[in-house]
N, C-alpha and C. Protein backbone atom coordinates (compact mmCIF):
# COMPACT_ATOMS: atom_id res chain seq x y z
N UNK A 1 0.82 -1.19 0.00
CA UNK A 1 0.00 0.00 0.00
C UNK A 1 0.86 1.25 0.00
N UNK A 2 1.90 1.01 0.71
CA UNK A 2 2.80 2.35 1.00
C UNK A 2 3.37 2.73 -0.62
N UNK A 3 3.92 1.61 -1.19
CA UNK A 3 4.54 1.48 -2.48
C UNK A 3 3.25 2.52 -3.34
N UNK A 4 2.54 1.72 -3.54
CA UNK A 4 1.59 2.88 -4.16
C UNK A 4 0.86 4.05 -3.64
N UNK A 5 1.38 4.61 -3.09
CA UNK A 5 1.26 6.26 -2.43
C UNK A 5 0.40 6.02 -1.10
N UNK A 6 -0.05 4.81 -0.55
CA UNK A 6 -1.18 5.49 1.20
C UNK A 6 0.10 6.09 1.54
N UNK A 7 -0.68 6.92 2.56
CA UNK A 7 0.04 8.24 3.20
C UNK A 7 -0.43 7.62 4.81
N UNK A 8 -1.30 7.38 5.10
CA UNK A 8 -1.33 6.31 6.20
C UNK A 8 -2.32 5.48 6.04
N UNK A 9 -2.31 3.85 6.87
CA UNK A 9 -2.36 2.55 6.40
C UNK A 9 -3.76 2.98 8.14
N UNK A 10 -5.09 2.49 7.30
CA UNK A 10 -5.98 2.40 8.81
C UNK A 10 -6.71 0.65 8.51
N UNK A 11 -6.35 0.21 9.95
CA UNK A 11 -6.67 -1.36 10.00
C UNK A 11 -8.36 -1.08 10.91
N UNK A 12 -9.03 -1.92 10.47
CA UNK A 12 -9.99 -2.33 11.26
C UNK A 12 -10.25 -3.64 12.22
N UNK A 13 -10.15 -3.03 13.58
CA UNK A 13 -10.01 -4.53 15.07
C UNK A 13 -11.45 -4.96 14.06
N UNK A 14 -11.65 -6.56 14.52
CA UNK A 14 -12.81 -7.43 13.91
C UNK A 14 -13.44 -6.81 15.49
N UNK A 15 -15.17 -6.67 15.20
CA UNK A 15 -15.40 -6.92 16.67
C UNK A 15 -16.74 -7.74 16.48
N UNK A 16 -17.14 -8.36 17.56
CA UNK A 16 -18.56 -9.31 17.61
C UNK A 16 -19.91 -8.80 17.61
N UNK A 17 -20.19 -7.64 17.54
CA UNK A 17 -21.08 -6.84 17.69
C UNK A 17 -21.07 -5.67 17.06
N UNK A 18 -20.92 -5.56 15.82
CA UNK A 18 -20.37 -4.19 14.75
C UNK A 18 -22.03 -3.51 14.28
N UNK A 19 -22.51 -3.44 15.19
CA UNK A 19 -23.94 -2.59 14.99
C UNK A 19 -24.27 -1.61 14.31
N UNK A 20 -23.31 -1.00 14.69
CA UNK A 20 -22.62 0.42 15.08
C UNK A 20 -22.32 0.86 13.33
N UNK A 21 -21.55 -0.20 13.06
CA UNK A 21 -20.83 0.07 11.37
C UNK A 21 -21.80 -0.07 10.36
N UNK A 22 -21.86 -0.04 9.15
CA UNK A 22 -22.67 -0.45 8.04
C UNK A 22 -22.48 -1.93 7.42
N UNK A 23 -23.02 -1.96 7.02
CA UNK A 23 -23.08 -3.24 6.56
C UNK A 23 -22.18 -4.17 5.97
N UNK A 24 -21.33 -3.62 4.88
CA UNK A 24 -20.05 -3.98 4.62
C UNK A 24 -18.51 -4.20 5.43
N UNK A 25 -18.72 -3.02 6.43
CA UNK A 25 -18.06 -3.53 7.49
C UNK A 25 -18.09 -4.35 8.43
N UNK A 26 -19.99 -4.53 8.85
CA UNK A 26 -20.13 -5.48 9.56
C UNK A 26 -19.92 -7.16 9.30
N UNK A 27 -20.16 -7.36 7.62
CA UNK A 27 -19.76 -8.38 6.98
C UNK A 27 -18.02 -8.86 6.93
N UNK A 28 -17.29 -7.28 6.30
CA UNK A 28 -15.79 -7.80 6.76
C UNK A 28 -15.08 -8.31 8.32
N UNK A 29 -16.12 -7.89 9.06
CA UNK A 29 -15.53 -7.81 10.82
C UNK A 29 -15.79 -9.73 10.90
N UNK A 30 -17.45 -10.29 10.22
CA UNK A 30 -17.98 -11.42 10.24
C UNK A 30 -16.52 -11.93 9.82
N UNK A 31 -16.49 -12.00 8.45
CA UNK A 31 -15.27 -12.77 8.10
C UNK A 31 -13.72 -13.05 8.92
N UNK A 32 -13.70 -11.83 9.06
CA UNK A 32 -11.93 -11.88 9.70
C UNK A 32 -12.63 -12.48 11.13
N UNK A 33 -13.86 -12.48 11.67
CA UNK A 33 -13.94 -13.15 13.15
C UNK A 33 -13.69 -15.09 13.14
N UNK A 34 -14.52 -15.14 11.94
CA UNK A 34 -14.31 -16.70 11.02
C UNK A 34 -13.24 -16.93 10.98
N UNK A 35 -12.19 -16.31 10.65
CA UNK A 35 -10.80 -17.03 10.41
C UNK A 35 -10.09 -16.85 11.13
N UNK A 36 -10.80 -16.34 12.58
CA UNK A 36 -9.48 -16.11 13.60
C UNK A 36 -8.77 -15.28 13.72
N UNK A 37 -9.07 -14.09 13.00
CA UNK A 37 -8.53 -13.06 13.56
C UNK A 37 -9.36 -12.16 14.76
N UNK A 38 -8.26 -11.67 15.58
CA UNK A 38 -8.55 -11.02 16.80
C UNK A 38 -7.65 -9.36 16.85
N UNK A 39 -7.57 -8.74 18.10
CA UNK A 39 -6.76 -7.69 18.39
C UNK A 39 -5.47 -8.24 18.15
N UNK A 40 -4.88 -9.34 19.42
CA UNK A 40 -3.81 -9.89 19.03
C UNK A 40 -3.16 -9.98 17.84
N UNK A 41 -3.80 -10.57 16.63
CA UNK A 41 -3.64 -10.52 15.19
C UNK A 41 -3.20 -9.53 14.45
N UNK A 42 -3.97 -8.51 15.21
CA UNK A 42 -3.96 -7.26 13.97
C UNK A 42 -2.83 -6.67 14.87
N UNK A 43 -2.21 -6.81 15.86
CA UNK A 43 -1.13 -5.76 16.48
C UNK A 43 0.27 -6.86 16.00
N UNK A 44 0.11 -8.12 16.10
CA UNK A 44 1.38 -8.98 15.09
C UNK A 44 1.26 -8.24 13.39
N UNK A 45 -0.15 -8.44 13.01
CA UNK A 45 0.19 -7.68 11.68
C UNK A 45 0.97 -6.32 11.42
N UNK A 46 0.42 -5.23 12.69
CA UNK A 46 1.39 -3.90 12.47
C UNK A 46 2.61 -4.03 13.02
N UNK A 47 3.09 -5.24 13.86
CA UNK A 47 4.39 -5.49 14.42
C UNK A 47 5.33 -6.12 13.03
N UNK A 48 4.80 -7.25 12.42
CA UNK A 48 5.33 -7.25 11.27
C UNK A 48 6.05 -6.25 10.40
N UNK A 49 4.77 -5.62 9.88
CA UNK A 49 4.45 -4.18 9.00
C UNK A 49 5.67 -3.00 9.38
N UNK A 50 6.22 -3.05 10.97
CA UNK A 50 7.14 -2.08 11.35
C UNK A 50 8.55 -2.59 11.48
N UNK A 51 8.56 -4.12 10.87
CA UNK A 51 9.97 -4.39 10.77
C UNK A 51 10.55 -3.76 9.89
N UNK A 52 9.70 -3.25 8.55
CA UNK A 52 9.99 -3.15 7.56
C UNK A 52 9.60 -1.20 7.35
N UNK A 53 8.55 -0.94 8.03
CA UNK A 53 8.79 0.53 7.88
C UNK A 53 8.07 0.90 9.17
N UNK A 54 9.22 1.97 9.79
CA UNK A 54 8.83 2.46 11.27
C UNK A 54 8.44 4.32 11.04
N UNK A 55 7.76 4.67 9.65
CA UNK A 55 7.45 5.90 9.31
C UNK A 55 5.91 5.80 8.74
N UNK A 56 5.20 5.08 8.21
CA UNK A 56 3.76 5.32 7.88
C UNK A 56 3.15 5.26 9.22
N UNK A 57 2.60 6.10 9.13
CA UNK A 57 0.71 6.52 10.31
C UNK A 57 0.46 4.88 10.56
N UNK A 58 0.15 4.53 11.36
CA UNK A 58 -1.53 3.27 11.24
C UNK A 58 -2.14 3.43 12.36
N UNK A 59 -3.27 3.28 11.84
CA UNK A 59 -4.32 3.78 12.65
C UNK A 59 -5.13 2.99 13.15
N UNK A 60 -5.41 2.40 13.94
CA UNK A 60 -6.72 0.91 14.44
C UNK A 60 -7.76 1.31 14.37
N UNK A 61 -8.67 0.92 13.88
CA UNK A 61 -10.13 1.35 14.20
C UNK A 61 -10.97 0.42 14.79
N UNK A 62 -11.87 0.39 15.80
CA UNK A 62 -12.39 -0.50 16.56
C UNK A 62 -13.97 0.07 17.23
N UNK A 63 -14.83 -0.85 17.52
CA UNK A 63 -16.13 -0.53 18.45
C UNK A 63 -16.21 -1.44 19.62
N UNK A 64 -15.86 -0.66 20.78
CA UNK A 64 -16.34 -1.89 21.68
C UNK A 64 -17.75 -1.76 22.72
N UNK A 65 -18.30 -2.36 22.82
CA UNK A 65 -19.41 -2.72 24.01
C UNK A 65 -19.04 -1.95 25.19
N UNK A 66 -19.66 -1.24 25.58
CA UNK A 66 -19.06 -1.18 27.58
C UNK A 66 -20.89 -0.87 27.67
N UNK A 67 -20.89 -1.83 29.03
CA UNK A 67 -22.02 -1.93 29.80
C UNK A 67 -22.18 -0.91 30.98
């Protein structure tokens, strides 16, 4: 992504309850929950991601529940 010009890289946490989002997101959150991805996941993915460059933005985006 960087290669082709993003200026910063924004990940979306999967969450179990994406109400909140539209529909397409709530469907991508479905999927990545299916295959096991979690928070954990996505912070190895930007840990990866910063072996290799410790200068692009990333940004998490997430909804959580509080009761």
């Amino acid at each position: 992504m960087v290669a082709a010009g993003a200026d910063v890289i924004e990940l979306g946490v999967p969450f179990s309850d994406p109400m909140a989002d539209g529909p397409t997101i709530q469907r991508a959150s479905e999927r990545a929950l299916k295959q096991g991805m979690s928070l954990r996941g996505v912070l190895e993915l930007v840990s990866e991601f910063r072996r290799n460059n410790d200068t692009t933005p990333i940004v998490l985006i997430g909804l959580w529940k509080s009761d």
